[in-house]
Protein backbone atom coordinates (compact mmCIF):
# COMPACT_ATOMS: atom_id res chain seq x y z
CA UNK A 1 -10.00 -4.63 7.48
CA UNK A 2 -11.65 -1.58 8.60
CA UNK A 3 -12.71 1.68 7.01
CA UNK A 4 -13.47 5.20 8.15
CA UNK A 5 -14.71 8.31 6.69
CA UNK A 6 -13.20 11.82 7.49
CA UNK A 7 -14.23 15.56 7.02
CA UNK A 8 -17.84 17.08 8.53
CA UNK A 9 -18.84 19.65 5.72
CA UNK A 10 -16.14 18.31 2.58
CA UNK A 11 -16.82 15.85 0.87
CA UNK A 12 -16.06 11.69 2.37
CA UNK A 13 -12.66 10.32 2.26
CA UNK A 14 -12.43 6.92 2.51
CA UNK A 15 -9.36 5.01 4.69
CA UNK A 16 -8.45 1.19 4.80
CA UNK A 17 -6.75 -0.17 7.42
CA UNK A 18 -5.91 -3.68 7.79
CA UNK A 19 -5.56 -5.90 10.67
CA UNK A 20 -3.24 -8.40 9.62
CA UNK A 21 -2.07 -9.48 6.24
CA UNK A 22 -1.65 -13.44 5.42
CA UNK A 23 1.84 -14.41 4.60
CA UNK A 24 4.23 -11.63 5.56
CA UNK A 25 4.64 -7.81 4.40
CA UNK A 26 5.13 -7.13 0.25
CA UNK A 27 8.86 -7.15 0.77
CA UNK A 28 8.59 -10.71 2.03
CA UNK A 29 6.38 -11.90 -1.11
CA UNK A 30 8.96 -9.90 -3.44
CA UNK A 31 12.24 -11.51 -1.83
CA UNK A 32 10.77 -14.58 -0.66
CA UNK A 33 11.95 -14.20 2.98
CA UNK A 34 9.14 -16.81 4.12
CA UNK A 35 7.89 -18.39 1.27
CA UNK A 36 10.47 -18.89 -1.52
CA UNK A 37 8.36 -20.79 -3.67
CA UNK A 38 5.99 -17.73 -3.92
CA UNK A 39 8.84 -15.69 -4.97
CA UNK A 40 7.78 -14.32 -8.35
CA UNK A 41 9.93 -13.29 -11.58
CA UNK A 42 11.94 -9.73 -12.01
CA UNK A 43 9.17 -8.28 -14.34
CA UNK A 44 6.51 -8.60 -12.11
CA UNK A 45 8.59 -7.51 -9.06
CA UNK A 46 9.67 -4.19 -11.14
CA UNK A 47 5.93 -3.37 -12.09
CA UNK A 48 5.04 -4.05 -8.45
CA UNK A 49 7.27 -1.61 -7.31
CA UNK A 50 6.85 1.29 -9.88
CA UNK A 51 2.96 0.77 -9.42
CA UNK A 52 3.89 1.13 -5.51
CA UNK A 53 6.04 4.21 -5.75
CA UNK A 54 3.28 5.87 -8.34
CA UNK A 55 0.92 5.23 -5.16
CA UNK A 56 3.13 6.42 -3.08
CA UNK A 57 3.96 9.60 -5.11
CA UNK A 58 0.33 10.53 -5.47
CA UNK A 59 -0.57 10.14 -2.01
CA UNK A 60 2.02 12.38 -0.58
CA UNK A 61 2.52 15.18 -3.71
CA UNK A 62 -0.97 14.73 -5.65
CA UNK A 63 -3.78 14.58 -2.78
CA UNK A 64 -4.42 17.68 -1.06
CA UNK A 65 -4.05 17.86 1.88
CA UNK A 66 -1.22 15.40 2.08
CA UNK A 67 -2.57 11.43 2.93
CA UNK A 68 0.50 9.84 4.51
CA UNK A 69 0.81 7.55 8.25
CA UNK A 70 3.90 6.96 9.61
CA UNK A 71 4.12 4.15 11.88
């Protein structure tokens, strides 16, 4: 994991970007593509999702300017 901070003269935003994550992407650990026994219940895979789309939502519509990265 790395960081970096952006803007001479506004105040310091902070970035993460990581290398490699353990064990496949979220949509592996929430369908269980690679390990099924990690595969967790509905409930938690709902509020894992609405807590990623409320992320998701603020970074793009809430944050100005606009934080997004496209691959």
């Amino acid at each position: 994991m790395s960081s970096a901070a952006r803007g001479e003269g506004r105040p310091r935003r902070m970035m993460l970007a990581y290398d490699r994550i353990p064990n496949g992407s979220l949509q592996d650990a929430l369908l269980g593509w690679r390990c099924p026994e990690l595969v967790v219940e509905w409930p938690r895979r709902l509020a894992v999702t609405r807590d990623v789309a409320a992320s998701l939502h603020y970074l793009h519509s809430v944050v100005k300017p606009h934080q997004f990265r496209r691959r």
